[in-house]
C-alpha atoms as a PDB file:
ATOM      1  CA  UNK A   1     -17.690 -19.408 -17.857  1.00  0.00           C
ATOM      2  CA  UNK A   2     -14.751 -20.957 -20.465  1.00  0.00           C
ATOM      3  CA  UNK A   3     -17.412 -23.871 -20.795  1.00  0.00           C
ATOM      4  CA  UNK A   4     -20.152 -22.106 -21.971  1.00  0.00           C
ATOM      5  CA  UNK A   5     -18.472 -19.970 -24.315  1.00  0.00           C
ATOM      6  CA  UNK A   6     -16.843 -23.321 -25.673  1.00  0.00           C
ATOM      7  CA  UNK A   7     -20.088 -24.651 -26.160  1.00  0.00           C
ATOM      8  CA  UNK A   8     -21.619 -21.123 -27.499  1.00  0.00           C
ATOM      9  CA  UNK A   9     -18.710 -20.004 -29.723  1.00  0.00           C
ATOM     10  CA  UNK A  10     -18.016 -23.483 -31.277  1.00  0.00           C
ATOM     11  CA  UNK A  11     -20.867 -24.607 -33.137  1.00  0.00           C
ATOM     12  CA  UNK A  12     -20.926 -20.548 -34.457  1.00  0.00           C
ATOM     13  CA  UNK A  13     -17.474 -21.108 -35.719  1.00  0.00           C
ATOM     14  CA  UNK A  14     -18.676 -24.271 -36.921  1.00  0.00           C
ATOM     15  CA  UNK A  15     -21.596 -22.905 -39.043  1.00  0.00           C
ATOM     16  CA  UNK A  16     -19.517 -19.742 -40.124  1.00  0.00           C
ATOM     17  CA  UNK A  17     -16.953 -22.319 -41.636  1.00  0.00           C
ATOM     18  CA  UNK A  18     -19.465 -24.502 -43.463  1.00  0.00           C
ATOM     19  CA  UNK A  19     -21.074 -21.289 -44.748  1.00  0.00           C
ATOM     20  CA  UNK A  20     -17.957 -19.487 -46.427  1.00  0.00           C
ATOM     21  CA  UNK A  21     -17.338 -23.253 -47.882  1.00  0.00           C
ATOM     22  CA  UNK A  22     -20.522 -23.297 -49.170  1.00  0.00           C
ATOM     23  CA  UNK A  23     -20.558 -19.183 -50.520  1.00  0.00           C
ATOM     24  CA  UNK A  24     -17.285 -19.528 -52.208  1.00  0.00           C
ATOM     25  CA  UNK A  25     -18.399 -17.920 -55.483  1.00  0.00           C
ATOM     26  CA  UNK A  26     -17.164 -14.125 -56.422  1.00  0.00           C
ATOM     27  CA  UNK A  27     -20.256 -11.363 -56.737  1.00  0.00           C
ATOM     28  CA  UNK A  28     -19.763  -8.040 -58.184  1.00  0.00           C
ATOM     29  CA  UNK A  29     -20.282  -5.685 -55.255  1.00  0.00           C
ATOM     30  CA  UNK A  30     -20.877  -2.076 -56.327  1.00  0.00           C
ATOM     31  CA  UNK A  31     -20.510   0.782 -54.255  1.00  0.00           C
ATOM     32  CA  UNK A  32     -22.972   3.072 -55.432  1.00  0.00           C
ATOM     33  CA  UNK A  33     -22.142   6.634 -55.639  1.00  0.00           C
ATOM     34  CA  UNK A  34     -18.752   5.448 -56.258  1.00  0.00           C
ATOM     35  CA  UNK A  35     -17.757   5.116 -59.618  1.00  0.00           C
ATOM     36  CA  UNK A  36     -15.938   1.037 -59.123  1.00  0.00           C
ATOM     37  CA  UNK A  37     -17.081  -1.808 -57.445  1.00  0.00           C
ATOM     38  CA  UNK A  38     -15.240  -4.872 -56.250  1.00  0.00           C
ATOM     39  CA  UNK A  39     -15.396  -8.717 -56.686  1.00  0.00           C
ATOM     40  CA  UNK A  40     -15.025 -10.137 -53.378  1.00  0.00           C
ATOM     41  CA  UNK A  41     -16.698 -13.999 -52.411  1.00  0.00           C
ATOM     42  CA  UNK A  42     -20.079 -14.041 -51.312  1.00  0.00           C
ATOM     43  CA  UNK A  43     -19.138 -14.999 -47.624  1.00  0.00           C
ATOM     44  CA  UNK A  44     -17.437 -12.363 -47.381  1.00  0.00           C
ATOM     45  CA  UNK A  45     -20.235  -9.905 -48.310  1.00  0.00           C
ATOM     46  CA  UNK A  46     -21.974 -11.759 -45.369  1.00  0.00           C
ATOM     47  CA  UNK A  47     -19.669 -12.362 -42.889  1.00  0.00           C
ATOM     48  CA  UNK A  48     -17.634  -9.341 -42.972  1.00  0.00           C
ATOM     49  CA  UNK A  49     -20.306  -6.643 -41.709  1.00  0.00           C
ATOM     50  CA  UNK A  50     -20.753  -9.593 -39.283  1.00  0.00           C
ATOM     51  CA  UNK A  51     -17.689  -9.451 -37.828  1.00  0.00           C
ATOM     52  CA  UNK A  52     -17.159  -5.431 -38.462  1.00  0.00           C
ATOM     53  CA  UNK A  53     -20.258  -4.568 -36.369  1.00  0.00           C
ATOM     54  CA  UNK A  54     -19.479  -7.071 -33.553  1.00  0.00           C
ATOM     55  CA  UNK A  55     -16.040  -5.477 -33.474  1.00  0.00           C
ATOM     56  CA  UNK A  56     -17.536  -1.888 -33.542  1.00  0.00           C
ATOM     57  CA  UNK A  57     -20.018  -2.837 -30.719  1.00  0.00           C
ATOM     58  CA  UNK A  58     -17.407  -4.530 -28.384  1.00  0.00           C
ATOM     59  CA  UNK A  59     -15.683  -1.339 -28.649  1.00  0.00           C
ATOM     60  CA  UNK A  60     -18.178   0.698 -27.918  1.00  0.00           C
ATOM     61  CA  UNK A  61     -19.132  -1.379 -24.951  1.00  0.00           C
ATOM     62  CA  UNK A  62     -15.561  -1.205 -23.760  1.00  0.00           C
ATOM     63  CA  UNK A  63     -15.932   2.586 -24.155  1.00  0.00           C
ATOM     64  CA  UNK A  64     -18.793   3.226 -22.415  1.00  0.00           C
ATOM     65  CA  UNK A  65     -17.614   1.166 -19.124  1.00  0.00           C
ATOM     66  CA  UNK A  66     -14.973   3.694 -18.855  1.00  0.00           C
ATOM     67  CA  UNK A  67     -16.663   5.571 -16.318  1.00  0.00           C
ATOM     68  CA  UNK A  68     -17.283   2.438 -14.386  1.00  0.00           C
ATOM     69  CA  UNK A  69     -13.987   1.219 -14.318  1.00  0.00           C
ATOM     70  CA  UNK A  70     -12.374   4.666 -13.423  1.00  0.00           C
ATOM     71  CA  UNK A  71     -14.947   4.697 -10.312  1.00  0.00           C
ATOM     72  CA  UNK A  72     -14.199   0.730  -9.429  1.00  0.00           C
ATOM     73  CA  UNK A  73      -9.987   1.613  -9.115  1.00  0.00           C
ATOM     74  CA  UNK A  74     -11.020   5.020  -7.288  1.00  0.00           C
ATOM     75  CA  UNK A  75     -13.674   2.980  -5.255  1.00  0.00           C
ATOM     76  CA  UNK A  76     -10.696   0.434  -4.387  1.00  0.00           C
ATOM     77  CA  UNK A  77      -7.775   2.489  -3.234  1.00  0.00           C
ATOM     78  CA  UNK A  78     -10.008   3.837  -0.730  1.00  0.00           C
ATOM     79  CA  UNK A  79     -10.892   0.632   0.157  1.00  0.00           C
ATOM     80  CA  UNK A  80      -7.022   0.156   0.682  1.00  0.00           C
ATOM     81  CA  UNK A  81      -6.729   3.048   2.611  1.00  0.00           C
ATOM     82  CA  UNK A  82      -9.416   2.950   5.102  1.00  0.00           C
ATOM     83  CA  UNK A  83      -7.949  -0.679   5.484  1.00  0.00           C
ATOM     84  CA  UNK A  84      -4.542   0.601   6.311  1.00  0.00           C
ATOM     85  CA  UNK A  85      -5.787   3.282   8.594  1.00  0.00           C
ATOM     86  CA  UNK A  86      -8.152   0.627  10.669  1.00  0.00           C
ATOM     87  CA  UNK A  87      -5.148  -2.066  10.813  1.00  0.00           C
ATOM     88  CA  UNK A  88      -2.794   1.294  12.044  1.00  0.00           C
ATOM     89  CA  UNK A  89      -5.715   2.387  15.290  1.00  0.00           C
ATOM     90  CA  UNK A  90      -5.679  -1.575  16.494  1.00  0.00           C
ATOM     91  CA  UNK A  91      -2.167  -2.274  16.572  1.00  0.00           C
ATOM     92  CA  UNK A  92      -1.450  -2.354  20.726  1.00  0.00           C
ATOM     93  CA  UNK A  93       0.258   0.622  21.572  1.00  0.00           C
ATOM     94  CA  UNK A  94       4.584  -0.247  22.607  1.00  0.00           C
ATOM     95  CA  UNK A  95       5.707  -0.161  26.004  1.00  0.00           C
END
């Protein structure tokens, strides 16, 4: 799994670097019903939602599997415990 994310998340770091080389330039970036704007480089205008929206989503994802995860750690102490009972009715009784 650490191969293919090597080989997926390298040549996207790759192009993300050669684009904010390449967009280094300021833009005037307005936000409209405000009354200012900012200059910020164009990359940035780009990659920043980019990266804001991934972030938001792996949250959300993370959120959602709450449930799931809850049920998984109920799912394995009862696991545990039907385990421990089993192992305590075959040990030979002492004499």
């Amino acid at each position: 799994m650490k191969v293919i994310s090597w080989l997926l998340g390298l040549p996207v770091a790759v192009l993300a670097t050669v684009f904010a080389v390449a967009n280094r330039q300021e833009i005037h970036f307005d936000l409209w019903p405000l009354p200012f704007g900012l200059d910020i480089a164009a990359y940035l205008a780009v990659l920043g939602p980019l990266v804001l929206g991934l972030v938001l989503g792996a949250v959300l994802v993370w959120l959602s599997s709450t449930g799931i995860r809850l049920r998984a750690r109920q799912d394995r102490r009862r696991v545990e415990s039907l385990e421990r009972q089993l192992a305590a009715t075959e040990k030979p009784p002492l004499s």
